[in-house]
C-alpha atoms as a PDB file:
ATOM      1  CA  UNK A   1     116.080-106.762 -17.128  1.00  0.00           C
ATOM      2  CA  UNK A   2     115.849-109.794 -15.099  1.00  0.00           C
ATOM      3  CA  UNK A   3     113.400-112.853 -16.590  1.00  0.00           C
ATOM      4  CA  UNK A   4     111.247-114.555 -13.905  1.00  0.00           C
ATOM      5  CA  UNK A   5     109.798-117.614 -15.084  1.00  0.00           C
ATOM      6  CA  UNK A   6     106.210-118.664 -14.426  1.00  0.00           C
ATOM      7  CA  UNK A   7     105.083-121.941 -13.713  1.00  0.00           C
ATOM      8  CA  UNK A   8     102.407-123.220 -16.022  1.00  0.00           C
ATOM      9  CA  UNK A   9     100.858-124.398 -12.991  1.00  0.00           C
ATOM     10  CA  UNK A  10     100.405-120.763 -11.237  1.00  0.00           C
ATOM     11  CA  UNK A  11      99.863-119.203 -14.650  1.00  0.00           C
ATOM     12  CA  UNK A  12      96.733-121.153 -15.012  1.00  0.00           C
ATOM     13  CA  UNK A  13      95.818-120.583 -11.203  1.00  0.00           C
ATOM     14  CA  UNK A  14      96.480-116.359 -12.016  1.00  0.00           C
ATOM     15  CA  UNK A  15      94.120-117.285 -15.747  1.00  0.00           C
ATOM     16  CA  UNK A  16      91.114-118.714 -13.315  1.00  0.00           C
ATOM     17  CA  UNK A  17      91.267-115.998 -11.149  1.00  0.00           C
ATOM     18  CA  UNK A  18      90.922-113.152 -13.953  1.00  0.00           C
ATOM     19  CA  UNK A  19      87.137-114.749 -14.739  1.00  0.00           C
ATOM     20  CA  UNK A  20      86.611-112.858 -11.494  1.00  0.00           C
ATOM     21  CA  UNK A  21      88.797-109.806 -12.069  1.00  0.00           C
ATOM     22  CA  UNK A  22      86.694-106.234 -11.612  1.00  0.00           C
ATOM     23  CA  UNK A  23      89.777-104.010 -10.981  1.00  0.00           C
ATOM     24  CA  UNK A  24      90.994-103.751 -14.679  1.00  0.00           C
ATOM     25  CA  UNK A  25      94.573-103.081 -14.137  1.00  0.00           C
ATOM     26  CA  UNK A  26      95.220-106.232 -12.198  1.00  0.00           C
ATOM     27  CA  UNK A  27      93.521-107.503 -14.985  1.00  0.00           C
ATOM     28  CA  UNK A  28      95.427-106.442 -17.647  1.00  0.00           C
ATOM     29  CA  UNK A  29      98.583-107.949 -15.706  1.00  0.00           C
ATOM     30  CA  UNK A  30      97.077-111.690 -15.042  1.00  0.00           C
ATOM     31  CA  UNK A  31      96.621-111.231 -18.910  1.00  0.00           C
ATOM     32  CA  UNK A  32      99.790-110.422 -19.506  1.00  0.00           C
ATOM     33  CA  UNK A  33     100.980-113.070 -16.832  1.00  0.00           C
ATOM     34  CA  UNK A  34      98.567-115.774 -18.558  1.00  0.00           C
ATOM     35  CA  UNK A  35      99.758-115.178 -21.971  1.00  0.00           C
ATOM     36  CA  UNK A  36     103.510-115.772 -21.442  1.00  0.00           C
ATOM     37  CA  UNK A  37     105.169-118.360 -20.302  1.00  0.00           C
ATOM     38  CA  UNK A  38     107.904-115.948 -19.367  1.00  0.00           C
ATOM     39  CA  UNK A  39     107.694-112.735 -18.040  1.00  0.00           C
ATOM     40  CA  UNK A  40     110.484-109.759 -19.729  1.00  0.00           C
ATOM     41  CA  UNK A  41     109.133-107.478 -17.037  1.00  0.00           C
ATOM     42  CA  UNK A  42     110.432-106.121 -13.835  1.00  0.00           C
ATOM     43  CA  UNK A  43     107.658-106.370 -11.322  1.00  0.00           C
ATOM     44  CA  UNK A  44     106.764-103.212  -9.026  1.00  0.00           C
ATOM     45  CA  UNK A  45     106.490-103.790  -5.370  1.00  0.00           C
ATOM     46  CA  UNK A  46     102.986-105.170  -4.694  1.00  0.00           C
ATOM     47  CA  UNK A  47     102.825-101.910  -2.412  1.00  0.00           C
ATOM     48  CA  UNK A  48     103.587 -99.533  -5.567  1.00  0.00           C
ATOM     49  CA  UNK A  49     100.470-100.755  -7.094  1.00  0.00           C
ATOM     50  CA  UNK A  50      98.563-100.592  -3.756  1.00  0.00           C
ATOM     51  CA  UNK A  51      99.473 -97.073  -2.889  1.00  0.00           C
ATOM     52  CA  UNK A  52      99.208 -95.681  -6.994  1.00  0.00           C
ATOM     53  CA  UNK A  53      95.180 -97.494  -6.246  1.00  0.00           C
ATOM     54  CA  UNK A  54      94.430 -96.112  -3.018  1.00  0.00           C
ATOM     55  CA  UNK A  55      95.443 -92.621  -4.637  1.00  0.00           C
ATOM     56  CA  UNK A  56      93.043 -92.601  -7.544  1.00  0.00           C
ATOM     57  CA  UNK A  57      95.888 -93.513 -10.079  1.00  0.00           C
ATOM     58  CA  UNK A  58      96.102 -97.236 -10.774  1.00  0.00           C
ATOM     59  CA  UNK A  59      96.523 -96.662 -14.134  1.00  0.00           C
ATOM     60  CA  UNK A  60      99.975 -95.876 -13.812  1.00  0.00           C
ATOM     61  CA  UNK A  61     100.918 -99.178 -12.993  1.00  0.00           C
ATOM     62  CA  UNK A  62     102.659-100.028 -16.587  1.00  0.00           C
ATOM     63  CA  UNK A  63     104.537 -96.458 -16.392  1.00  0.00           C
ATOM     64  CA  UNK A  64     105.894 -97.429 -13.246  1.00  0.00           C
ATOM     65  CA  UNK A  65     106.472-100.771 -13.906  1.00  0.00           C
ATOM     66  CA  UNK A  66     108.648 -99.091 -17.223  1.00  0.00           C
ATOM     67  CA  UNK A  67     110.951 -97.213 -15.774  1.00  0.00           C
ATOM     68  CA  UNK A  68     111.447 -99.975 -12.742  1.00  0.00           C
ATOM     69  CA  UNK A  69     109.836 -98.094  -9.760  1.00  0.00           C
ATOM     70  CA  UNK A  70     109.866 -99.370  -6.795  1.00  0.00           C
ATOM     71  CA  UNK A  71     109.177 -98.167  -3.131  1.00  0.00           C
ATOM     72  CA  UNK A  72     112.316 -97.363  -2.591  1.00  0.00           C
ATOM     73  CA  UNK A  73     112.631 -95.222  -6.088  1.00  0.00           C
ATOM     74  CA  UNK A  74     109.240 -93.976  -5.052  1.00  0.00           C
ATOM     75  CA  UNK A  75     110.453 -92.452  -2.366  1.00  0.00           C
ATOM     76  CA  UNK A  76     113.509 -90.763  -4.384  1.00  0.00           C
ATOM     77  CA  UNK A  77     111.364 -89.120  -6.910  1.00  0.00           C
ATOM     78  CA  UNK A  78     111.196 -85.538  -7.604  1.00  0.00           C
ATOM     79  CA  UNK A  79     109.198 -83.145  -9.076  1.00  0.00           C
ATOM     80  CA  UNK A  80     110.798 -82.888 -12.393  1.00  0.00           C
ATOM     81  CA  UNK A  81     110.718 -86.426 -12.507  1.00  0.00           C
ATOM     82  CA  UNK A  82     106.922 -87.097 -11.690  1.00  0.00           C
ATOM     83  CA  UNK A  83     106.243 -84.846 -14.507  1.00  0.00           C
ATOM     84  CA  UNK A  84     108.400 -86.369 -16.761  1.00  0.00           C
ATOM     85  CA  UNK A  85     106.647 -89.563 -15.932  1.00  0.00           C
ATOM     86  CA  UNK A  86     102.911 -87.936 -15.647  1.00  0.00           C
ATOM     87  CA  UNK A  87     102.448 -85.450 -18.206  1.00  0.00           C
ATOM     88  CA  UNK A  88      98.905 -85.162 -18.170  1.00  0.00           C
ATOM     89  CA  UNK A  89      98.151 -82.389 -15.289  1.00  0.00           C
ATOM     90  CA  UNK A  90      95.228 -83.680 -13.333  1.00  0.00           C
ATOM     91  CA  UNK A  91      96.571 -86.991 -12.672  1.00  0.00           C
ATOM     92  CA  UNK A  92      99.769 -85.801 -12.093  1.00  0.00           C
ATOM     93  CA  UNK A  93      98.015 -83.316  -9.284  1.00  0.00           C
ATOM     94  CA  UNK A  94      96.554 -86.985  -7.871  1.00  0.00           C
ATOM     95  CA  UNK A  95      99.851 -88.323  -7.371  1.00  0.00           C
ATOM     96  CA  UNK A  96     101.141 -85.359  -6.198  1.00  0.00           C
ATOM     97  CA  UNK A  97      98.504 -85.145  -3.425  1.00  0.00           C
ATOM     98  CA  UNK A  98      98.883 -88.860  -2.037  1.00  0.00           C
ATOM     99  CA  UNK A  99     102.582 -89.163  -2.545  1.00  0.00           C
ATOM    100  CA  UNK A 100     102.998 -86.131  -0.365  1.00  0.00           C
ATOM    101  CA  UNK A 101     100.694 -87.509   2.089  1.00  0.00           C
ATOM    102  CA  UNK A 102     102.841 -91.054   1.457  1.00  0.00           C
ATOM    103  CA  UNK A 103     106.031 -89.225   2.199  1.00  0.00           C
ATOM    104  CA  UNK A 104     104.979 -87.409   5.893  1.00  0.00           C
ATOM    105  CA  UNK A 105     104.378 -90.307   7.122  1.00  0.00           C
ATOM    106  CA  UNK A 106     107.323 -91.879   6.013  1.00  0.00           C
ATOM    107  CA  UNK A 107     109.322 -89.154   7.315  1.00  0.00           C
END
């Protein structure tokens, strides 16, 4: 996994901005981001994390973020994959719903 290293400078800037934080996913990452120095994590396209939001499932940030999906793996899932990675039903049925919306448009 590649390292990315974060400037003490914008780690402090990301550690002001969580006082203000409501959506607690991105605040669970500026905590992560202000409590390292260096981050061991492969980051999801900003527009992974805007689309999982805008379809109810923001909490599946970290999963995706785990197994390094990106739009562009987004768009390659499957089925048997998306349950593999969403075992519980009803959220899985969430994601199901907007990435099928995600992908007509695409296509």
């Amino acid at each position: 996994m590649p390292s990315h290293s974060v400037p003490n400078k914008a780690r402090d800037a990301l550690c002001r901005r969580l006082a203000g934080v409501k959506n607690k996913s991105k605040a669970v990452r500026i905590m992560y981001l202000c409590s390292t120095s260096r981050m061991e994590a492969v980051m999801v396209d900003k527009s992974v994390g805007e689309l999982l939001e805008s379809w109810g499932v923001g909490h599946l940030l970290n999963v995706f973020e785990e197994n390094q999906i990106d739009k562009a793996a987004l768009e390659l899932l499957d089925e048997a994959s998306i349950q593999e990675l969403i075992p519980k039903i009803g959220t899985r049925l969430k994601f199901l719903r907007g990435w099928r919306s995600e992908l007509r448009r695409i296509i």
